[in-house]
PDB file of N, CA and C in Angstrom:
ATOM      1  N   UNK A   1      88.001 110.150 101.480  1.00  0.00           N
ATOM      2  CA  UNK A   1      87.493 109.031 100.708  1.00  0.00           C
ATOM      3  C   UNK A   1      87.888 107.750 101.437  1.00  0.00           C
ATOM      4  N   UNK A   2      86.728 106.619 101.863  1.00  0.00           N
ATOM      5  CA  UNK A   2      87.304 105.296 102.347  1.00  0.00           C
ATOM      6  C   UNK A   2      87.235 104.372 101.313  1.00  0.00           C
ATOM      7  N   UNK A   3      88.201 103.457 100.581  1.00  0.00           N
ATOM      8  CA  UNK A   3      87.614 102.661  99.774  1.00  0.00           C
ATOM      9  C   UNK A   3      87.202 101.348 100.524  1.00  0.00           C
ATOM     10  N   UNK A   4      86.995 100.863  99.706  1.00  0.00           N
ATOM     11  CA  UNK A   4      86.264  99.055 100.281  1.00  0.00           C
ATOM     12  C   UNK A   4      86.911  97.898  99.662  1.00  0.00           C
ATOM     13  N   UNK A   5      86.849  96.881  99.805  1.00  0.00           N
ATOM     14  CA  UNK A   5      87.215  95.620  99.459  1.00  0.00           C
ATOM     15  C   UNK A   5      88.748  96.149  99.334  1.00  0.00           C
ATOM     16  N   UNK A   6      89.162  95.236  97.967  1.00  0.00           N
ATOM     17  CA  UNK A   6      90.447  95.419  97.476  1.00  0.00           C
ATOM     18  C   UNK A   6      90.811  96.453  96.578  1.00  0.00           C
ATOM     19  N   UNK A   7      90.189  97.538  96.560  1.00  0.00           N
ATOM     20  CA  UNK A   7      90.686  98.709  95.819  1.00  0.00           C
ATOM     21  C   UNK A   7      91.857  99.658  96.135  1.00  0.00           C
ATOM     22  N   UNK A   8      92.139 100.291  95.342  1.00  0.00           N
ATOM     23  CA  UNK A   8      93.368 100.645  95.615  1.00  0.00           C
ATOM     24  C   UNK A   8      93.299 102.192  94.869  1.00  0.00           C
ATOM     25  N   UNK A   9      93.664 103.774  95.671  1.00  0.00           N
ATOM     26  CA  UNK A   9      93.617 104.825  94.810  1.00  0.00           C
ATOM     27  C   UNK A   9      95.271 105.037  94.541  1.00  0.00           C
ATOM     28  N   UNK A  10      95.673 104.817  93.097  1.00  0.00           N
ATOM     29  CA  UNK A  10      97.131 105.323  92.711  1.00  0.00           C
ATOM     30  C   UNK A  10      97.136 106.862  92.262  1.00  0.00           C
ATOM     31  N   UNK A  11      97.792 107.297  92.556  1.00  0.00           N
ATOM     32  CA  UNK A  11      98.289 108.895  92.111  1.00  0.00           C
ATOM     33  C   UNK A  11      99.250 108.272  91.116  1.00  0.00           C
ATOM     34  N   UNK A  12      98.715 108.678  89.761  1.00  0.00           N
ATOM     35  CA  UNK A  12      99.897 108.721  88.610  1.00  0.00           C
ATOM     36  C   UNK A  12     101.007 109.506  88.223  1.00  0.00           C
ATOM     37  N   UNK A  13     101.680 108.615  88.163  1.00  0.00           N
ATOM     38  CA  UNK A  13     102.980 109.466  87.813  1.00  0.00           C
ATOM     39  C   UNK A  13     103.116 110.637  86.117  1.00  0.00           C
ATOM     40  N   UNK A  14     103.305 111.901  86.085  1.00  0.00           N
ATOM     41  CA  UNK A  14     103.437 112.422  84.956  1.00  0.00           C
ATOM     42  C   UNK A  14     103.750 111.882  83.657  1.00  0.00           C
ATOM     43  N   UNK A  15     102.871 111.831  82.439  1.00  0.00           N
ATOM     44  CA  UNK A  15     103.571 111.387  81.568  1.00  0.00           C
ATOM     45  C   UNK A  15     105.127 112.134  80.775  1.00  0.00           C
ATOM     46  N   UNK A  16     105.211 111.124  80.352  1.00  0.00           N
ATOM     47  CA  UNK A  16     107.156 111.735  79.553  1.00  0.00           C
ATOM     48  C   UNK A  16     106.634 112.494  78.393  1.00  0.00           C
ATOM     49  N   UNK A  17     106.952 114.024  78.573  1.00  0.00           N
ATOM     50  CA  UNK A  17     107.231 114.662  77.091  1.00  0.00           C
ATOM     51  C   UNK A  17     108.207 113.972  76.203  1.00  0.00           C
ATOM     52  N   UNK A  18     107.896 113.257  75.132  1.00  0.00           N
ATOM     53  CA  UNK A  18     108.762 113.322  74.126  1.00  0.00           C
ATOM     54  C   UNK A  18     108.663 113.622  72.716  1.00  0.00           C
ATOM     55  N   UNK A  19     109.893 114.310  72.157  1.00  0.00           N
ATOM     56  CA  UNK A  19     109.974 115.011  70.992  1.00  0.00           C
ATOM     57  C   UNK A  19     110.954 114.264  69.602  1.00  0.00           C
ATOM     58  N   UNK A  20     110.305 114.109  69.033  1.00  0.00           N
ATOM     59  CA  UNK A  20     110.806 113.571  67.748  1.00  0.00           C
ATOM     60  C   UNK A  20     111.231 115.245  66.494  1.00  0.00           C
ATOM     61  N   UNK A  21     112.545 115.278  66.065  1.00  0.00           N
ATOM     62  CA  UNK A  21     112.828 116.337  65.305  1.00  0.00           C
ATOM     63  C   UNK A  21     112.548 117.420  65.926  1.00  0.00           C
ATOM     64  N   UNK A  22     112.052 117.985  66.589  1.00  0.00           N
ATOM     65  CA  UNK A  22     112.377 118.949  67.441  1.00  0.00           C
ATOM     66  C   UNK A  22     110.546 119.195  67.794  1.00  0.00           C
ATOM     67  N   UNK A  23     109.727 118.329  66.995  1.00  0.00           N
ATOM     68  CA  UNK A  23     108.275 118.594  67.146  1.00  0.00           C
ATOM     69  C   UNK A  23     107.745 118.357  68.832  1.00  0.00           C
ATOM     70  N   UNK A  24     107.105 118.528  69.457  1.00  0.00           N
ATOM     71  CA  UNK A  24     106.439 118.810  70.840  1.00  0.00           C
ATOM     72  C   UNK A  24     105.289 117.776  70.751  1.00  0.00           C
ATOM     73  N   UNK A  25     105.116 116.412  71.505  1.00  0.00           N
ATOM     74  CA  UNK A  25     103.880 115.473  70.669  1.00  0.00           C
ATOM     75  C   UNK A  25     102.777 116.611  72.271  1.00  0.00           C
ATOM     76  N   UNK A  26     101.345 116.543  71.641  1.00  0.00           N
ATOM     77  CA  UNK A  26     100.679 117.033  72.198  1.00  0.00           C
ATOM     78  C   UNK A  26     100.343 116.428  73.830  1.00  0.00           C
ATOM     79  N   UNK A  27      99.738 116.715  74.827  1.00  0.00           N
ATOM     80  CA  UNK A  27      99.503 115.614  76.017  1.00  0.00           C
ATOM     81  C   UNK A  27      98.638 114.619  75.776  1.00  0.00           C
ATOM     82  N   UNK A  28      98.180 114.983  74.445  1.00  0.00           N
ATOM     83  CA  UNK A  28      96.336 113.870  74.395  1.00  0.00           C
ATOM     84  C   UNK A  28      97.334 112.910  73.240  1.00  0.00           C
ATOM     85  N   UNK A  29      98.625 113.093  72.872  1.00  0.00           N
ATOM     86  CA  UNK A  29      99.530 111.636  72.472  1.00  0.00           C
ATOM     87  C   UNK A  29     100.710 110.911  72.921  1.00  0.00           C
ATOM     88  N   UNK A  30     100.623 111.570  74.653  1.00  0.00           N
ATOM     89  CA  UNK A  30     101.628 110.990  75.435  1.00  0.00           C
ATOM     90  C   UNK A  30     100.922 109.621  75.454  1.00  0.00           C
ATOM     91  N   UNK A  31     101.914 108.380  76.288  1.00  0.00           N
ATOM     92  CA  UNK A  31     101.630 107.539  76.410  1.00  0.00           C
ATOM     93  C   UNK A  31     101.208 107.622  77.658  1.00  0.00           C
ATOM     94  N   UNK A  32      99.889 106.700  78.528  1.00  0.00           N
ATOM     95  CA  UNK A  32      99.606 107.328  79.696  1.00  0.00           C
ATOM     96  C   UNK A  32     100.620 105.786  80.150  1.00  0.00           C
ATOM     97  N   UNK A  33     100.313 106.729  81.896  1.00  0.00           N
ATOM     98  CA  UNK A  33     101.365 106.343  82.482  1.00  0.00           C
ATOM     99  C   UNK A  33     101.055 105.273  83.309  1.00  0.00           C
ATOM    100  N   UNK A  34     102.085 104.360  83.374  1.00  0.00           N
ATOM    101  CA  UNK A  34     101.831 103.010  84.420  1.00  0.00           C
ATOM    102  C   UNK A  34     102.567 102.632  85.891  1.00  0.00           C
ATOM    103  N   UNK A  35     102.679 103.991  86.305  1.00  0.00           N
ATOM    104  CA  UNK A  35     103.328 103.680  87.269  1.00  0.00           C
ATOM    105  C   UNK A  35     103.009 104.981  88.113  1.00  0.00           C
ATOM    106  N   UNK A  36     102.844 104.918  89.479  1.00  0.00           N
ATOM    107  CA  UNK A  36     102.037 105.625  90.212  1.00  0.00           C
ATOM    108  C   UNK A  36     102.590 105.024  91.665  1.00  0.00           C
ATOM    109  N   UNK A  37     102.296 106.413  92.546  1.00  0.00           N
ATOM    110  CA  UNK A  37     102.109 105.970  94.138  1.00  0.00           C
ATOM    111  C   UNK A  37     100.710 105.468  94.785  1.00  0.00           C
ATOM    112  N   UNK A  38     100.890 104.950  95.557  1.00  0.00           N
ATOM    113  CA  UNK A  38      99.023 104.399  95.992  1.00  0.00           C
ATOM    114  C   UNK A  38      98.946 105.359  97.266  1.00  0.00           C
ATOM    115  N   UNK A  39      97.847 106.303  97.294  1.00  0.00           N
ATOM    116  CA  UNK A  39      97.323 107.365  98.349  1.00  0.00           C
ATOM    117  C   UNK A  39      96.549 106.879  99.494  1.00  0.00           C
ATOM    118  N   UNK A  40      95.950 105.446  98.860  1.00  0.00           N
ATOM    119  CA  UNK A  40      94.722 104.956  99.907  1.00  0.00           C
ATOM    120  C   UNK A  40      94.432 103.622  99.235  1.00  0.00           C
ATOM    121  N   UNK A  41      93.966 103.106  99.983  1.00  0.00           N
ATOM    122  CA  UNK A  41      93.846 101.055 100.313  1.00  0.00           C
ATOM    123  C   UNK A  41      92.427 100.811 101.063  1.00  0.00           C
ATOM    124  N   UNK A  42      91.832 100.041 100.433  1.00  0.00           N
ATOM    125  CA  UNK A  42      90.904  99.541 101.180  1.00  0.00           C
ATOM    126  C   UNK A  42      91.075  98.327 102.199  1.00  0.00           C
ATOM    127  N   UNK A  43      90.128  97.340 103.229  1.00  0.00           N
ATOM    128  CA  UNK A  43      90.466  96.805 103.948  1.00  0.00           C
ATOM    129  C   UNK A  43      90.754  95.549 103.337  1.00  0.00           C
ATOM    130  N   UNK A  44      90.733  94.921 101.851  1.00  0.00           N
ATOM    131  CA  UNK A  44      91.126  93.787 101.964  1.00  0.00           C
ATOM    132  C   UNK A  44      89.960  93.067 101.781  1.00  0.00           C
ATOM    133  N   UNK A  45      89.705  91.613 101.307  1.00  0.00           N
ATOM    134  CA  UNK A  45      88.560  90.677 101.431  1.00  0.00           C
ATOM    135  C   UNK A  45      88.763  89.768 101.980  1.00  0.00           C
ATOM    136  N   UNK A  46      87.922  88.632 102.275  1.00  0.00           N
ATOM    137  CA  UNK A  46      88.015  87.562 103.007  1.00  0.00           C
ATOM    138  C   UNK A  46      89.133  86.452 102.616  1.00  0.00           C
ATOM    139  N   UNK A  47      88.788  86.431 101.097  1.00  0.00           N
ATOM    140  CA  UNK A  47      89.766  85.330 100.472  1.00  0.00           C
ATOM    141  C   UNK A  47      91.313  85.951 100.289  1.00  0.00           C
ATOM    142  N   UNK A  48      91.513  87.299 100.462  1.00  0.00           N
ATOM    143  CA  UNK A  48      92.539  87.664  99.680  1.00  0.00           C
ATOM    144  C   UNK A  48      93.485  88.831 100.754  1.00  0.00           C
ATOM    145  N   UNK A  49      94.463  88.803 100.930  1.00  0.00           N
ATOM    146  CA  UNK A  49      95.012  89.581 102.326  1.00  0.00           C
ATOM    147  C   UNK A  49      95.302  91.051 101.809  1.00  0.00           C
ATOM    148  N   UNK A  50      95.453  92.098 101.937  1.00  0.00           N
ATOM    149  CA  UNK A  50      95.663  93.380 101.391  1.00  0.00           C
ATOM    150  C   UNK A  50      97.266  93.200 101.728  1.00  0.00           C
ATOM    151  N   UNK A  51      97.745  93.346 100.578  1.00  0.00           N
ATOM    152  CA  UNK A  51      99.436  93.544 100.779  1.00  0.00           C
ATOM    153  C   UNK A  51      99.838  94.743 100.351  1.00  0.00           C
ATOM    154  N   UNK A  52      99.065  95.564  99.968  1.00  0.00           N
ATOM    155  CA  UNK A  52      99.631  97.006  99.717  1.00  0.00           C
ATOM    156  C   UNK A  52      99.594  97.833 100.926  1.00  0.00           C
ATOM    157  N   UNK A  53     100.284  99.286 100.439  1.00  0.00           N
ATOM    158  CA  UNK A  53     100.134  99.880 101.797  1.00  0.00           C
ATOM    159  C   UNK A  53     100.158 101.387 100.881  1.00  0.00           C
ATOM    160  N   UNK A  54     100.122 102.311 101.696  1.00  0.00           N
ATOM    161  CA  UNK A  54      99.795 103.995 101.340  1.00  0.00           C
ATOM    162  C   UNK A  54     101.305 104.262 101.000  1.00  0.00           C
ATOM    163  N   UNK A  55     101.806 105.046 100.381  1.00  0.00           N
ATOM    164  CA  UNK A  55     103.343 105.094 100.148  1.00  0.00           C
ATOM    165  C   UNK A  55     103.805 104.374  99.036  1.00  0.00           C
ATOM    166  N   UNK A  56     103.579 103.503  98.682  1.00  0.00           N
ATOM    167  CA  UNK A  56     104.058 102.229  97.557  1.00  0.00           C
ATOM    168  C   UNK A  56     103.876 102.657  96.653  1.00  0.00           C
ATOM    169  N   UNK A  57     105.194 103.048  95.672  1.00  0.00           N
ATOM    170  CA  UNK A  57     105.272 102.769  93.772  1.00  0.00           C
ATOM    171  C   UNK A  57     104.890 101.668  93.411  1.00  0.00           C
ATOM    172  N   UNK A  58     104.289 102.026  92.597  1.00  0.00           N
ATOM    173  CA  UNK A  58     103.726 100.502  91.507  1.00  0.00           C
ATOM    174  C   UNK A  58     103.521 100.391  90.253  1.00  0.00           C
ATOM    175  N   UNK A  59     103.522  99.636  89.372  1.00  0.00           N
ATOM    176  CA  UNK A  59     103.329  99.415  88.636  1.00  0.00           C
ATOM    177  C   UNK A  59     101.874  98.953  87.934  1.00  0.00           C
ATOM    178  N   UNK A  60     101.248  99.756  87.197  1.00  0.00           N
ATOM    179  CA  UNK A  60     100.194  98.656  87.214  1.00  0.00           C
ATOM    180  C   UNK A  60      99.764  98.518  85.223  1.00  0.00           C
ATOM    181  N   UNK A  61      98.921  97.688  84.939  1.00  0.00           N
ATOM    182  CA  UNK A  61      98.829  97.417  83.316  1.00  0.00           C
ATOM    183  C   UNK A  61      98.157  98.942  82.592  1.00  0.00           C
ATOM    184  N   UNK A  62      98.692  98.952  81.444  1.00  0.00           N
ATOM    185  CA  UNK A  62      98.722 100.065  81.037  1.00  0.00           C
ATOM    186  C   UNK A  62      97.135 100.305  80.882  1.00  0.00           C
ATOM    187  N   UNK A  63      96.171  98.925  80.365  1.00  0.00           N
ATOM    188  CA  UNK A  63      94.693 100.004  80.462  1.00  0.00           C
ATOM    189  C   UNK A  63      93.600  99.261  81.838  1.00  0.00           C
ATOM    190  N   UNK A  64      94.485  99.109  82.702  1.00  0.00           N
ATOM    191  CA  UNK A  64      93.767  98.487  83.799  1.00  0.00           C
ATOM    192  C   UNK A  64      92.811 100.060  85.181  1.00  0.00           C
ATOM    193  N   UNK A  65      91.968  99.523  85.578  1.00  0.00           N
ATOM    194  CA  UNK A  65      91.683 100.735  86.321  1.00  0.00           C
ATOM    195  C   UNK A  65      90.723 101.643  85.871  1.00  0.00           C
ATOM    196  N   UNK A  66      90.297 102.709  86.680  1.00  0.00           N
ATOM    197  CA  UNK A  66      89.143 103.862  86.070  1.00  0.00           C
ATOM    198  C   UNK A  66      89.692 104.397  86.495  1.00  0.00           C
ATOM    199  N   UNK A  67      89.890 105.637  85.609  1.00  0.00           N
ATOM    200  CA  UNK A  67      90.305 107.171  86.110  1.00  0.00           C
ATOM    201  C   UNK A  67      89.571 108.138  86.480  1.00  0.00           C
ATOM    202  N   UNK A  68      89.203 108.621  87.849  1.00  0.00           N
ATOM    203  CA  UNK A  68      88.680 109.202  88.857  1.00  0.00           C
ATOM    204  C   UNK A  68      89.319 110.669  89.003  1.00  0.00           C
ATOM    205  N   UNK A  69      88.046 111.513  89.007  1.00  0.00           N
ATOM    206  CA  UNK A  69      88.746 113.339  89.382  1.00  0.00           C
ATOM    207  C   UNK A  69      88.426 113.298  91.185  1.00  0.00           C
ATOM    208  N   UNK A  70      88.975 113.963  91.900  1.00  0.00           N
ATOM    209  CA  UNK A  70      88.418 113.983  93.302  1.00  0.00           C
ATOM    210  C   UNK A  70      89.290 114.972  94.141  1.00  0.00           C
ATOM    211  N   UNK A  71      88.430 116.093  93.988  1.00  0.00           N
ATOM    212  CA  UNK A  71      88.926 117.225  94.840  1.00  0.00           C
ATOM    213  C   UNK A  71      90.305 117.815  93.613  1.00  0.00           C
ATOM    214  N   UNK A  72      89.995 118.021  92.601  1.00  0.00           N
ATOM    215  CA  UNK A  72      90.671 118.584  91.661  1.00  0.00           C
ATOM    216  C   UNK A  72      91.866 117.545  91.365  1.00  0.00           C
ATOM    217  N   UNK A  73      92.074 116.718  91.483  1.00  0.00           N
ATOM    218  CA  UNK A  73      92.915 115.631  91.510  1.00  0.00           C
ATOM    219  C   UNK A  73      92.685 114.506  90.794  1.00  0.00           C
ATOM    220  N   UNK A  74      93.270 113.899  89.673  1.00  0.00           N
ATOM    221  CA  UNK A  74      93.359 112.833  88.779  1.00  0.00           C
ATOM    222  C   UNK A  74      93.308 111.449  89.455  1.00  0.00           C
ATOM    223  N   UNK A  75      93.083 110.321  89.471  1.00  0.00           N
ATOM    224  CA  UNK A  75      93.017 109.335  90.257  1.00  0.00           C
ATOM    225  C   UNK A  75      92.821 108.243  89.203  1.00  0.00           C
ATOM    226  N   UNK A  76      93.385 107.199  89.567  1.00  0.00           N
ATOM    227  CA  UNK A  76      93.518 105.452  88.472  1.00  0.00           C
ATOM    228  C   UNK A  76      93.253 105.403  90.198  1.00  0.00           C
ATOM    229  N   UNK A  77      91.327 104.356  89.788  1.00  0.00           N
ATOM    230  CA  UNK A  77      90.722 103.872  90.929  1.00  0.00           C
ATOM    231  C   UNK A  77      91.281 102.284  90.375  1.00  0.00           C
ATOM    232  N   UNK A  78      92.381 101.392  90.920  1.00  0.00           N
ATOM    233  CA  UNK A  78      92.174  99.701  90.667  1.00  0.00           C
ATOM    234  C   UNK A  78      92.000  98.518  91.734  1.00  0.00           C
ATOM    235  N   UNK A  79      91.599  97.559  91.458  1.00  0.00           N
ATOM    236  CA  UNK A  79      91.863  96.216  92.287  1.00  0.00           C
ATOM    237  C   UNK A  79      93.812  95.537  92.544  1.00  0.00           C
ATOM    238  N   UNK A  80      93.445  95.342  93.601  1.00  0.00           N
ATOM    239  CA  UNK A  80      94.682  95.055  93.920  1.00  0.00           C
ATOM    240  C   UNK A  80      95.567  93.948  93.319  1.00  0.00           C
ATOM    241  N   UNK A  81      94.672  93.486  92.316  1.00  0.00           N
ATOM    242  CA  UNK A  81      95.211  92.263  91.203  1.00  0.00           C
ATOM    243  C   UNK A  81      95.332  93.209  90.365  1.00  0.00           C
ATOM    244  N   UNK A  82      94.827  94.095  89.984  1.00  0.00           N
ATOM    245  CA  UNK A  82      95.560  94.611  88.612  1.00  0.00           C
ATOM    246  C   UNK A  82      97.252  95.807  88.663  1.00  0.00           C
ATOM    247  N   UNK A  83      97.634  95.360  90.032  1.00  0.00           N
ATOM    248  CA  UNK A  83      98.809  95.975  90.434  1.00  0.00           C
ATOM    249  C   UNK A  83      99.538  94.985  90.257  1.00  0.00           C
ATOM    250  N   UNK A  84     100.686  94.777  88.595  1.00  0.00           N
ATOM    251  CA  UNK A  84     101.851  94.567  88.564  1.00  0.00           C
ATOM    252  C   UNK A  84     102.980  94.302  89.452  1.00  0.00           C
ATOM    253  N   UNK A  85     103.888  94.952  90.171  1.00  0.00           N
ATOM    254  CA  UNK A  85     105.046  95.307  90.740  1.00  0.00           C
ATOM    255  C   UNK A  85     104.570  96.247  92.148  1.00  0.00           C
ATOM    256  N   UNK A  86     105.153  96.076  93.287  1.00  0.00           N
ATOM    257  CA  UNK A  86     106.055  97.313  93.954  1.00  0.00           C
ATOM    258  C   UNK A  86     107.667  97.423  93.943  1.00  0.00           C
ATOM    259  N   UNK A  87     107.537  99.111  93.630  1.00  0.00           N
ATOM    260  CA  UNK A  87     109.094  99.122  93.133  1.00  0.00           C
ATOM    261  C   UNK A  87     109.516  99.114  94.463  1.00  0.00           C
ATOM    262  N   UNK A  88     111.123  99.069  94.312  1.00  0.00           N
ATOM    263  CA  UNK A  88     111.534  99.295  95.763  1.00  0.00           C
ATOM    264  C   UNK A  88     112.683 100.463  95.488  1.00  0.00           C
TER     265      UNK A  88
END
C-alpha cells in the first residue's frame, strides 16, 4: 500500500479488557483505542512537512480517522493533524 499526501496508516493498539464484579464487558463495549504504531506515511504536502515516521507510537483523538481492513489486518487510515502526541 503507498499512501499520498499527509496520511498516515496506524496499527492500533489492543483494547483493555475490563471487568467490573467479576462480569467480562463484551469487545463491542471496550473503549476503542487511541493509541497505535504508524506502519506507513505518505510523502507529505506542499504547505505542511511530514514529521512522522514508520515506527512511532501515537496518540491520536478517540473518533478521528477511518478504520480500514487490508490483508486481514485492522487499520485507523488518518491525516497527520489528527495525530495528538508521539510517545517517546
Amino acid at each position: 500500500m503507498r499512501l499520498l499526501h499527509d496520511n498516515v496508516l496506524v496499527l492500533p493498539s489492543l483494547a483493555e479488557e475490563k471487568t467490573k464484579g467479576g462480569i467480562i464487558i463484551p469487545s463491542t463495549a471496550k473503549e476503542k483505542p487511541t493509541k497505535g504504531k504508524i506502519v506507513g506515511v505518505g510523502p507529505g504536502i506542499k504547505d505542511e512537512e511530514m514529521v512522522l515516521k514508520e515506527g512511532d507510537i501515537v496518540l491520536y483523538g478517540k473518533y478521528s480517522g477511518r478504520e480500514i481492513t487490508y490483508d486481514d489486518q485492522n487499520y485507523i487510515l488518518l491525516k497527520q493533524s489528527d495525530i495528538l502526541c508521539i510517545l517517546d
